[in-house]
C-alpha atoms as a PDB file:
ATOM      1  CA  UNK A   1      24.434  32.126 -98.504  1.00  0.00           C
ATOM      2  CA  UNK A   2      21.090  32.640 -98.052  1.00  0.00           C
ATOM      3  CA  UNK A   3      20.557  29.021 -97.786  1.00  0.00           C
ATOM      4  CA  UNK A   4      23.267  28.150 -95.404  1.00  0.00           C
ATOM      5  CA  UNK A   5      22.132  31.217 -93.297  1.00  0.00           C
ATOM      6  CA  UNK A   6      18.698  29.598 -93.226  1.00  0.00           C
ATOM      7  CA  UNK A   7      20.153  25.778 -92.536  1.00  0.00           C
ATOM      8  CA  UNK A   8      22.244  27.583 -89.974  1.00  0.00           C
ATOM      9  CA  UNK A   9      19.408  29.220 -88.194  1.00  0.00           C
ATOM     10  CA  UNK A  10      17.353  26.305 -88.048  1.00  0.00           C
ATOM     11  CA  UNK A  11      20.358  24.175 -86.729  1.00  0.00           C
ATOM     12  CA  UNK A  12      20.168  26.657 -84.005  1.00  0.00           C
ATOM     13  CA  UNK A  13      16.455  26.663 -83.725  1.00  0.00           C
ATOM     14  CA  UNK A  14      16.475  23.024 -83.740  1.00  0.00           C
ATOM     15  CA  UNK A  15      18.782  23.046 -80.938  1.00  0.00           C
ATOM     16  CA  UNK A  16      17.703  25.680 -78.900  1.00  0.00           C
ATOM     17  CA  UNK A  17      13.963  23.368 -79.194  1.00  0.00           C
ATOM     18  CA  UNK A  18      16.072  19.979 -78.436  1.00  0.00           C
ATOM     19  CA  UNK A  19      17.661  22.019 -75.073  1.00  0.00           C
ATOM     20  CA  UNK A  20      14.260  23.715 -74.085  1.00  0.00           C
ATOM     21  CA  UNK A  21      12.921  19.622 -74.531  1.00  0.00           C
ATOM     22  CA  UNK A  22      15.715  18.345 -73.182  1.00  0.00           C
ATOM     23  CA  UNK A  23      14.882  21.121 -69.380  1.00  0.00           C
ATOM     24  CA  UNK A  24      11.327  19.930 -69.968  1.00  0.00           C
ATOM     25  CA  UNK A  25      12.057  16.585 -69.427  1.00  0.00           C
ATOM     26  CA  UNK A  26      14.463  17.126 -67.001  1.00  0.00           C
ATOM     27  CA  UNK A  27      11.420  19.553 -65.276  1.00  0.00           C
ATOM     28  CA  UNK A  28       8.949  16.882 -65.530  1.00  0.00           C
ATOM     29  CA  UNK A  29      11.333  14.164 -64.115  1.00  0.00           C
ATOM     30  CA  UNK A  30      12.554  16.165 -61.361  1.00  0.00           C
ATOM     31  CA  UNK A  31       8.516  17.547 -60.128  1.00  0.00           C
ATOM     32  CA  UNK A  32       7.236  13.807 -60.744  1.00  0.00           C
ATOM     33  CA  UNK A  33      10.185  12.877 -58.048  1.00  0.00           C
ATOM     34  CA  UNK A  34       8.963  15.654 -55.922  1.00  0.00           C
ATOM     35  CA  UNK A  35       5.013  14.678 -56.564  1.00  0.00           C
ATOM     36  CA  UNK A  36       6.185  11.004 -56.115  1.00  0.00           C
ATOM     37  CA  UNK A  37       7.866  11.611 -52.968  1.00  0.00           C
ATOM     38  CA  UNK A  38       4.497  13.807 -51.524  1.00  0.00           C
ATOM     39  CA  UNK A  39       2.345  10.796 -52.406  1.00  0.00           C
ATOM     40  CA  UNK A  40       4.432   8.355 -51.249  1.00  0.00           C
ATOM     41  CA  UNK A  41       3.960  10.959 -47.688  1.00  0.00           C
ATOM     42  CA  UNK A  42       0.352  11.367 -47.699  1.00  0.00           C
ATOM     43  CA  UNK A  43      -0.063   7.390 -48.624  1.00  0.00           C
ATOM     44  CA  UNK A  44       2.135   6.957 -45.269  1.00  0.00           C
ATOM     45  CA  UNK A  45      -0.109   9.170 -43.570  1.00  0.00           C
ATOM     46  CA  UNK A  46      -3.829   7.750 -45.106  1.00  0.00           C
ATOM     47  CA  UNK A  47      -2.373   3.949 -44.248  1.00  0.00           C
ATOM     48  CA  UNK A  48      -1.413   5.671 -40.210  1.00  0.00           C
ATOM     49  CA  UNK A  49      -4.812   6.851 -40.070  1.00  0.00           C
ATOM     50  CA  UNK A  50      -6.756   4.102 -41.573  1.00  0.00           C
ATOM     51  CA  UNK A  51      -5.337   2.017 -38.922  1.00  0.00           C
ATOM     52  CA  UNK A  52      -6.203   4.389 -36.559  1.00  0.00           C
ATOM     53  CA  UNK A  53      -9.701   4.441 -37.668  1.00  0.00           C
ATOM     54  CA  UNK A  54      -9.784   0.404 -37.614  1.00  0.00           C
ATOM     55  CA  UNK A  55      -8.599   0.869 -33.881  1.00  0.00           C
ATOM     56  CA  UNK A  56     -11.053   3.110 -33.362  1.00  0.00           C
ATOM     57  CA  UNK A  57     -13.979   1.149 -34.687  1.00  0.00           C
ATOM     58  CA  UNK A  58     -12.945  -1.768 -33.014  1.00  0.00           C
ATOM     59  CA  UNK A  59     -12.743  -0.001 -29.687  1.00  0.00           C
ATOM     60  CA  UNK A  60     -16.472   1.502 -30.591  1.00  0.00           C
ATOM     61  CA  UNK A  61     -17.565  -1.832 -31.362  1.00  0.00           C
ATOM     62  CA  UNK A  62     -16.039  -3.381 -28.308  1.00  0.00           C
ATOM     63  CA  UNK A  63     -18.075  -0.342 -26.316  1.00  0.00           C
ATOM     64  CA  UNK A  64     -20.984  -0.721 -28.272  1.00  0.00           C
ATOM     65  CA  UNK A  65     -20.858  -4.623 -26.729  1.00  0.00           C
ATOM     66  CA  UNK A  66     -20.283  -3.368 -23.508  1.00  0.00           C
ATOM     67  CA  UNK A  67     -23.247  -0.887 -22.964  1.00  0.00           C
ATOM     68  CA  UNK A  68     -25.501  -4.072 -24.834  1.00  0.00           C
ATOM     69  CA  UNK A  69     -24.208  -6.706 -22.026  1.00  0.00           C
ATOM     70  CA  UNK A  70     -24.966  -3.777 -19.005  1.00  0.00           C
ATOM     71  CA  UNK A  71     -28.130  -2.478 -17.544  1.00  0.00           C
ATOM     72  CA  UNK A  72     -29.406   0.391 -18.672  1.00  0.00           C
ATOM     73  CA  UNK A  73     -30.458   1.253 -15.799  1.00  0.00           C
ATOM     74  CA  UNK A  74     -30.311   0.927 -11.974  1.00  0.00           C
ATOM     75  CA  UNK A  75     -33.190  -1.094 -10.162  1.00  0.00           C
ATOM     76  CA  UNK A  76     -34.925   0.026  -7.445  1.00  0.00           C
ATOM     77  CA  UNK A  77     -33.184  -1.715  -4.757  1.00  0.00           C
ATOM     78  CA  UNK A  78     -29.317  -1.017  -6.167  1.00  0.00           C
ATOM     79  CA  UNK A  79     -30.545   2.594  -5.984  1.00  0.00           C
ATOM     80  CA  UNK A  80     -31.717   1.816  -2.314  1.00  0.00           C
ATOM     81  CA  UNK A  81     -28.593   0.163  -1.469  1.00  0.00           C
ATOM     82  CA  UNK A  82     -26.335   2.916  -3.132  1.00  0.00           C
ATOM     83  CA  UNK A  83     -28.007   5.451  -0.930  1.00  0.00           C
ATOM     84  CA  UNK A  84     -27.723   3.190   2.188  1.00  0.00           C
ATOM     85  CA  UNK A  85     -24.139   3.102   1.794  1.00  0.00           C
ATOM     86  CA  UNK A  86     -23.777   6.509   1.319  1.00  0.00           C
ATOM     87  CA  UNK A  87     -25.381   7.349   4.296  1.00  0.00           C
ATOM     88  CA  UNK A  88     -23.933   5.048   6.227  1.00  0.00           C
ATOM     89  CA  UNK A  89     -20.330   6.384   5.086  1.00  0.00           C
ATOM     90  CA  UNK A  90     -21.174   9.610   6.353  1.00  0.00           C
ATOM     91  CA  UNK A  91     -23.225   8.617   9.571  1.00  0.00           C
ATOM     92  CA  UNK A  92     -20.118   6.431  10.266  1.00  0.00           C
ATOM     93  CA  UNK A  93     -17.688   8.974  11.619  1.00  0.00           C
ATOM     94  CA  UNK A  94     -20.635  10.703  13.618  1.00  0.00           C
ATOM     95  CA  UNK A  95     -21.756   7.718  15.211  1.00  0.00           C
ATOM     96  CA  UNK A  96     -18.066   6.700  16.418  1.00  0.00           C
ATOM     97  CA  UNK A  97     -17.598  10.624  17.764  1.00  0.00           C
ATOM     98  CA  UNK A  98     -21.017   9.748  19.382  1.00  0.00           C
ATOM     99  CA  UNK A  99     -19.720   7.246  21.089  1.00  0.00           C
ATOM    100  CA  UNK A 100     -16.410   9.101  22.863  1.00  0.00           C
ATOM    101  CA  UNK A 101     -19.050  11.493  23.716  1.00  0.00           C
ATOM    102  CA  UNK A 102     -21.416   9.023  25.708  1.00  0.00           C
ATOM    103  CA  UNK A 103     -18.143   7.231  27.002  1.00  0.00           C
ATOM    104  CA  UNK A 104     -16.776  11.188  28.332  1.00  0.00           C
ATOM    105  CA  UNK A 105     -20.323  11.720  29.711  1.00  0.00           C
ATOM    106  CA  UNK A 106     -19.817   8.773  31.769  1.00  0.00           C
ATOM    107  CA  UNK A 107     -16.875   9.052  32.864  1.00  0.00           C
ATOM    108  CA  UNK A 108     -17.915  12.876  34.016  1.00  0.00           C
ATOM    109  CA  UNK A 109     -20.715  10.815  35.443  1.00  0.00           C
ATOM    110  CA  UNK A 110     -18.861   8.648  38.496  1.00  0.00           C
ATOM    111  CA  UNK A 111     -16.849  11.711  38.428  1.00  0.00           C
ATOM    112  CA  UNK A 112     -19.527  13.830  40.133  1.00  0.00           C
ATOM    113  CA  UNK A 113     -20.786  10.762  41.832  1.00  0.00           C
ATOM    114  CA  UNK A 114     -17.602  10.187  43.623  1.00  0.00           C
ATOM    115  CA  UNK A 115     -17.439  13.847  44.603  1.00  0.00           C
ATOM    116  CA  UNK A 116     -20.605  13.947  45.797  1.00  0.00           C
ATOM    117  CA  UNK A 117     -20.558  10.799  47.781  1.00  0.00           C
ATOM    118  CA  UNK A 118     -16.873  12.681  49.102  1.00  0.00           C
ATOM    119  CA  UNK A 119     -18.853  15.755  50.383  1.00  0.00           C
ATOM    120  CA  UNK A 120     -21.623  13.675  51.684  1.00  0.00           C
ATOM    121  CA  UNK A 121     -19.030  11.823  54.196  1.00  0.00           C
ATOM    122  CA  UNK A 122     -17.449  15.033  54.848  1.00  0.00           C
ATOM    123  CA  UNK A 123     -20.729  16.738  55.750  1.00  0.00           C
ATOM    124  CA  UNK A 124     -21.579  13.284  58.226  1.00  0.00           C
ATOM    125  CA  UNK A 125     -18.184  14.078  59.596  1.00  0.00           C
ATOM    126  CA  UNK A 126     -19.449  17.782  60.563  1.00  0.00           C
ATOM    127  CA  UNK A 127     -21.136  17.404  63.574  1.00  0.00           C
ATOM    128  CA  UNK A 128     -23.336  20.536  65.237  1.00  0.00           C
ATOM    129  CA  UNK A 129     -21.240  21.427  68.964  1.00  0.00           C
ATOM    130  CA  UNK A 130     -23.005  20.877  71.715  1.00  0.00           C
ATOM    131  CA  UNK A 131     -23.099  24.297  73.348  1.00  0.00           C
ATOM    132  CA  UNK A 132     -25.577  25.174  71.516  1.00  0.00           C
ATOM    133  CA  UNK A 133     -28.868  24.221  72.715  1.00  0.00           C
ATOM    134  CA  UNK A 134     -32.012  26.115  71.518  1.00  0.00           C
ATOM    135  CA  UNK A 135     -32.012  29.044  74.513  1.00  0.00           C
ATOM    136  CA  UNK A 136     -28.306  29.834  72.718  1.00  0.00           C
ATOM    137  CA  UNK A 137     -30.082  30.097  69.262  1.00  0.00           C
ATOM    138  CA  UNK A 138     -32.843  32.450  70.808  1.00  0.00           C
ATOM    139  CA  UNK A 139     -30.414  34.488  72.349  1.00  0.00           C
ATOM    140  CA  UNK A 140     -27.597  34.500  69.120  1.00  0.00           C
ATOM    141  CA  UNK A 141     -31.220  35.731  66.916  1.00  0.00           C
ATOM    142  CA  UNK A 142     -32.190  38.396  69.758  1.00  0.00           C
ATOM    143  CA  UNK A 143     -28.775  39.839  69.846  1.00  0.00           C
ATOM    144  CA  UNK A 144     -28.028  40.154  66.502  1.00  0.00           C
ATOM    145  CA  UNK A 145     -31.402  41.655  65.567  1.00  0.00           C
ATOM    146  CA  UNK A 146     -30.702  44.060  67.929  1.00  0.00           C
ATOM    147  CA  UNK A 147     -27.761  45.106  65.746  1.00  0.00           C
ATOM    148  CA  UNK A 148     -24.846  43.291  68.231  1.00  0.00           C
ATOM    149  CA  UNK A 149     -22.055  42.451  66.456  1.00  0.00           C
ATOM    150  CA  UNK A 150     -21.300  38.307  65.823  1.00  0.00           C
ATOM    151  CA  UNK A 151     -17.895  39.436  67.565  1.00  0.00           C
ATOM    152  CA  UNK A 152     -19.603  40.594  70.562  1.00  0.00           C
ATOM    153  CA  UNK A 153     -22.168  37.447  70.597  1.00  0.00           C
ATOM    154  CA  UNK A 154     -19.598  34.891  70.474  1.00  0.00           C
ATOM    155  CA  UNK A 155     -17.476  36.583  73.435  1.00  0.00           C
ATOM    156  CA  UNK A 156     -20.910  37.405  75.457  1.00  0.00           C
ATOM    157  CA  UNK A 157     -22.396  33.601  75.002  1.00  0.00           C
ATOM    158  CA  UNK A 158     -18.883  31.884  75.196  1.00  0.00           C
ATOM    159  CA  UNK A 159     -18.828  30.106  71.753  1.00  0.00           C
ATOM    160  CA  UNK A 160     -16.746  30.409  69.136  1.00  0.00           C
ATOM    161  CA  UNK A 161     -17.538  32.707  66.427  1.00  0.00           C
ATOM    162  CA  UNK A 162     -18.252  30.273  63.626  1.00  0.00           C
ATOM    163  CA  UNK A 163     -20.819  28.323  65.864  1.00  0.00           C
ATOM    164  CA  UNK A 164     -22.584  31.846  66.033  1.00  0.00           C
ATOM    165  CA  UNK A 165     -22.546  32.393  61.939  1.00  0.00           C
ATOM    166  CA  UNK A 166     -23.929  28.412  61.870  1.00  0.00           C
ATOM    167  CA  UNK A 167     -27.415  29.373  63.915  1.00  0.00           C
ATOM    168  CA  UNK A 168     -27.589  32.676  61.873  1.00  0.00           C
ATOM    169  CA  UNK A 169     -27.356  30.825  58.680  1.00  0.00           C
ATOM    170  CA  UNK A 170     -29.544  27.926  59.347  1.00  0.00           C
ATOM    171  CA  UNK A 171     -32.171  30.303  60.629  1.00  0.00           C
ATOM    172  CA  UNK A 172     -31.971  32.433  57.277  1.00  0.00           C
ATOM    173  CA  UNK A 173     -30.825  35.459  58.845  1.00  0.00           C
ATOM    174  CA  UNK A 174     -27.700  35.888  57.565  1.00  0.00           C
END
């Protein structure tokens, strides 16, 4: 019994190895489908950015060509005539408002002129009366130094009482 006890255990044994091979493989398989599956990931990934990369060093190429085939640097007179328009952009607006200004001036201008000439006519139109002769301006200055009232003046002399306040004004007395 010995023996069959033995041929028995090692039935078991040889089992129990072919089941533990059998979940190896069956492992193996199933984490080579898993490692399979991340490669076939990071190979869709790698081929993504090694077209990228091509894009990219096309687009540095095509740059490259661009900066070759451009100045490197302004001349003197595209500098002059970047700075001329700048200045003229912002001299523009001032040199229109300068304009409305000069055109409002002149208008204010033949405004005052027109006035003035107005008041000049009306001033021709004033005329100085005729009652008063130079005795009346000696006498309108004597009285009202002597402290008479320009009431009193006019109604003494027999003129009216703005003629009187005319010969005290254009003698700078009053």
């Amino acid at each position: 019994m010995n023996l069959e006890n033995i041929t028995f255990n090692i039935e078991y044994v040889v089992i129990a190895m072919a089941a533990i091979i059998l979940y190896l493989l069956y492992y193996v398989y199933a984490k080579d489908a898993h490692y399979s599956k991340n490669i076939h990931s990071i190979a869709s990934v790698v081929e993504d950015l090694n077209k990228e990369l091509f894009y990219l060093k096309q687009e540095l190429q095509d740059t490259e060509s661009l900066i070759k085939k451009a100045p490197q640097r302004m001349s003197d007179d595209e500098i002059y005539q970047e700075i001329e328009r700048s200045v003229y952009d912002m001299v523009q607006p001032l040199a229109v408002s300068l304009k409305q200004l000069q055109h409002n001036i002149e208008n204010i201008e033949s405004e005052i002129e027109s006035r003035i000439a107005h008041l000049e006519s009306g001033v021709k139109q004033i005329t100085i009366p005729s009652s008063i002769h130079g005795n009346d301006d000696e006498k309108i200055i004597s009285l009202f130094q002597q402290g008479v009232s320009i009431e009193t003046i006019s109604k003494e002399l027999h003129i009216s009482k703005p003629e009187v306040e005319f010969v005290l004004k254009i003698n700078k007395i009053k």
